[in-house]
C-alpha atoms as a PDB file:
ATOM      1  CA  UNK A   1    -128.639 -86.102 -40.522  1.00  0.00           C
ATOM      2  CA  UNK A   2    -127.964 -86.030 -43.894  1.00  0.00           C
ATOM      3  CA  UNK A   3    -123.619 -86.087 -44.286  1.00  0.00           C
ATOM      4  CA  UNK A   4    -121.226 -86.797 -41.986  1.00  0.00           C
ATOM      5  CA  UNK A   5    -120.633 -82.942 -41.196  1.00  0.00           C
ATOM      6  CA  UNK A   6    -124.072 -83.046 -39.472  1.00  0.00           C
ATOM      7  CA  UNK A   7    -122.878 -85.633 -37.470  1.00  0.00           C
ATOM      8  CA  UNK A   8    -119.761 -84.239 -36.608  1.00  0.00           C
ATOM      9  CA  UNK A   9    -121.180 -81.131 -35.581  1.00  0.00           C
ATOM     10  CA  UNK A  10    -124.036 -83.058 -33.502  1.00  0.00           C
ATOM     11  CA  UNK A  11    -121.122 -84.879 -31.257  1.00  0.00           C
ATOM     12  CA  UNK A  12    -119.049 -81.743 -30.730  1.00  0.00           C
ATOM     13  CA  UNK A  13    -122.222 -80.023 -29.838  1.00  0.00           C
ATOM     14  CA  UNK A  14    -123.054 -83.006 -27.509  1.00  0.00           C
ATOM     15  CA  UNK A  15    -119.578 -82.508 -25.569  1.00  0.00           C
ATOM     16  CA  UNK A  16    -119.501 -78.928 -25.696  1.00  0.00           C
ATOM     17  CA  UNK A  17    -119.825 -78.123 -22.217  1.00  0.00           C
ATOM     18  CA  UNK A  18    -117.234 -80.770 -20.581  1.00  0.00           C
ATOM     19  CA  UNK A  19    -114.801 -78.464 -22.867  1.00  0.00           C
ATOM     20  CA  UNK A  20    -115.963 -75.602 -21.739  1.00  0.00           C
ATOM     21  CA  UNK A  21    -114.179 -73.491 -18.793  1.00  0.00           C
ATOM     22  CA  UNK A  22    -114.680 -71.793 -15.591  1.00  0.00           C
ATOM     23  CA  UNK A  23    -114.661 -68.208 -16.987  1.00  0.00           C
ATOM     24  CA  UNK A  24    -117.449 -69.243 -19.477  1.00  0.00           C
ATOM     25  CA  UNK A  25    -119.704 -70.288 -16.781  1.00  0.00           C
ATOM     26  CA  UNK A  26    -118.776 -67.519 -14.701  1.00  0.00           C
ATOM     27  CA  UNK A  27    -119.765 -65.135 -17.353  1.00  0.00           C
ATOM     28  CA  UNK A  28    -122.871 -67.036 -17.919  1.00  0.00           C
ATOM     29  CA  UNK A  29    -124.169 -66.633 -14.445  1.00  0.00           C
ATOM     30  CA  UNK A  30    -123.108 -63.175 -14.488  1.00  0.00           C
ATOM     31  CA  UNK A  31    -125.089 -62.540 -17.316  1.00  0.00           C
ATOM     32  CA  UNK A  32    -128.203 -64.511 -16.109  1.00  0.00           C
ATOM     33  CA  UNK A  33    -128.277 -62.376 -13.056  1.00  0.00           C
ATOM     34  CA  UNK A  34    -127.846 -58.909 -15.125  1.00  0.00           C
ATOM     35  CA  UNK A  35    -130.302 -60.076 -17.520  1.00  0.00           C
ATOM     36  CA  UNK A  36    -133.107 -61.245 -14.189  1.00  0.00           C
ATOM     37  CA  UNK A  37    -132.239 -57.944 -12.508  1.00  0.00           C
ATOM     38  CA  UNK A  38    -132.802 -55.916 -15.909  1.00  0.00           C
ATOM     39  CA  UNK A  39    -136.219 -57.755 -16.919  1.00  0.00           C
ATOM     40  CA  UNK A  40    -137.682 -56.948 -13.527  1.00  0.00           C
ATOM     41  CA  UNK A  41    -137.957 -53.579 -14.212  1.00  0.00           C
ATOM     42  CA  UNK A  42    -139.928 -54.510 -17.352  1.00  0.00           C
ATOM     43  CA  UNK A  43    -143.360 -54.068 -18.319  1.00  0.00           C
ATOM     44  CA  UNK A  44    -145.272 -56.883 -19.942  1.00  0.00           C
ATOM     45  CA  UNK A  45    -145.276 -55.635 -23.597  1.00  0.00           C
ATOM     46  CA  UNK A  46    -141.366 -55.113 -22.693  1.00  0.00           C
ATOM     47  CA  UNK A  47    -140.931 -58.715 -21.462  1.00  0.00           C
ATOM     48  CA  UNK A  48    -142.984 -59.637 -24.764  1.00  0.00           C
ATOM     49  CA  UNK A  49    -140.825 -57.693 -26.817  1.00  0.00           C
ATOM     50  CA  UNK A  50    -137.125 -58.804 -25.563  1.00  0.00           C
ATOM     51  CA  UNK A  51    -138.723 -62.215 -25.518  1.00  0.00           C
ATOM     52  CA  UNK A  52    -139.088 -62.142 -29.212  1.00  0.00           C
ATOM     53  CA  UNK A  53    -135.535 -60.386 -29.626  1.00  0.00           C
ATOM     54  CA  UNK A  54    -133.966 -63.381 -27.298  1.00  0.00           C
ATOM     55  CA  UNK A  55    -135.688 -65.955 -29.536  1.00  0.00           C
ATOM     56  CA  UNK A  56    -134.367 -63.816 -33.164  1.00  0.00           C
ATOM     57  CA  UNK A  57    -130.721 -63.861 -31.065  1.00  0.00           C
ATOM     58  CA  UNK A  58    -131.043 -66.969 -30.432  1.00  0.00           C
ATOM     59  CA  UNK A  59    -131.815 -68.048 -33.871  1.00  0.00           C
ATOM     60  CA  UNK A  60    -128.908 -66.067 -35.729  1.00  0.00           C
ATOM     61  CA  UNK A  61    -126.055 -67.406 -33.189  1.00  0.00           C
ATOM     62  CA  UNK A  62    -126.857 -70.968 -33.638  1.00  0.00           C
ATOM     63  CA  UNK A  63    -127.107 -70.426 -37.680  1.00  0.00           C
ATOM     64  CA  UNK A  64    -123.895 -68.298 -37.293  1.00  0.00           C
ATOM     65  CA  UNK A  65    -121.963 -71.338 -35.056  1.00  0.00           C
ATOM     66  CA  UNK A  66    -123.001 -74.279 -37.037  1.00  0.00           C
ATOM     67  CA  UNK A  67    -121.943 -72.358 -40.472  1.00  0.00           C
ATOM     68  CA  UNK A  68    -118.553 -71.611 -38.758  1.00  0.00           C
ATOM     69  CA  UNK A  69    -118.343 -74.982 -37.693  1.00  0.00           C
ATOM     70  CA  UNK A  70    -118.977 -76.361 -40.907  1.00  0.00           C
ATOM     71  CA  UNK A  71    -116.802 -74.328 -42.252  1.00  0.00           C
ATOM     72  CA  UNK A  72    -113.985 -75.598 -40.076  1.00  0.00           C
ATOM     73  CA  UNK A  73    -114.589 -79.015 -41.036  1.00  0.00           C
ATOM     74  CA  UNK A  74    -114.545 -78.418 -45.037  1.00  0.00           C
ATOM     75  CA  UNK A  75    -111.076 -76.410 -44.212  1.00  0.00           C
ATOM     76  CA  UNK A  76    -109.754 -79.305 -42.239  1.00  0.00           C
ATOM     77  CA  UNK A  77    -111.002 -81.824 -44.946  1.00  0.00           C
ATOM     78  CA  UNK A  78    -109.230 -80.104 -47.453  1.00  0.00           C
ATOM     79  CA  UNK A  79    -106.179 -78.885 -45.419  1.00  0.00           C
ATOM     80  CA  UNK A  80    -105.204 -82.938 -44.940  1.00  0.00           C
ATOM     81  CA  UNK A  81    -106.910 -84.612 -48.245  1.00  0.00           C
END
């Protein structure tokens, strides 16, 4: 980690879920099961292919929530410097 926004962002990631609620993990399972019932009806090149759109997802939301994270840090460092 190379500045203490890295850390910060490592612990809040590390408690996360304990601040997470009910509805989230509803909509999570909810999701899982959509998601299970929709990729049995897939072929193998189609399971290959929303693999490798998962993965690019997966990628760009985790880029997207550690920039708006950091982001919220800078703004709260200079809100109360």
């Amino acid at each position: 980690m190379s500045d203490y926004i890295d850390i910060l962002l490592s612990a809040l990631e590390e408690e996360m879920y304990s601040h997470l609620g009910r509805d989230y993990f509803l909509s999570l399972h909810q999701s899982a099961e959509a998601l299970d019932a929709l990729s049995d009806t897939f072929t193998p090149r189609q399971q290959a292919l929303f693999r490798a759109y998962e993965d690019a997802r997966s990628e760009s939301q985790s880029a997207y929530q550690d920039a708006y994270a950091r982001q919220a840090f800078l703004l709260a460092r200079a809100v109360y410097r």
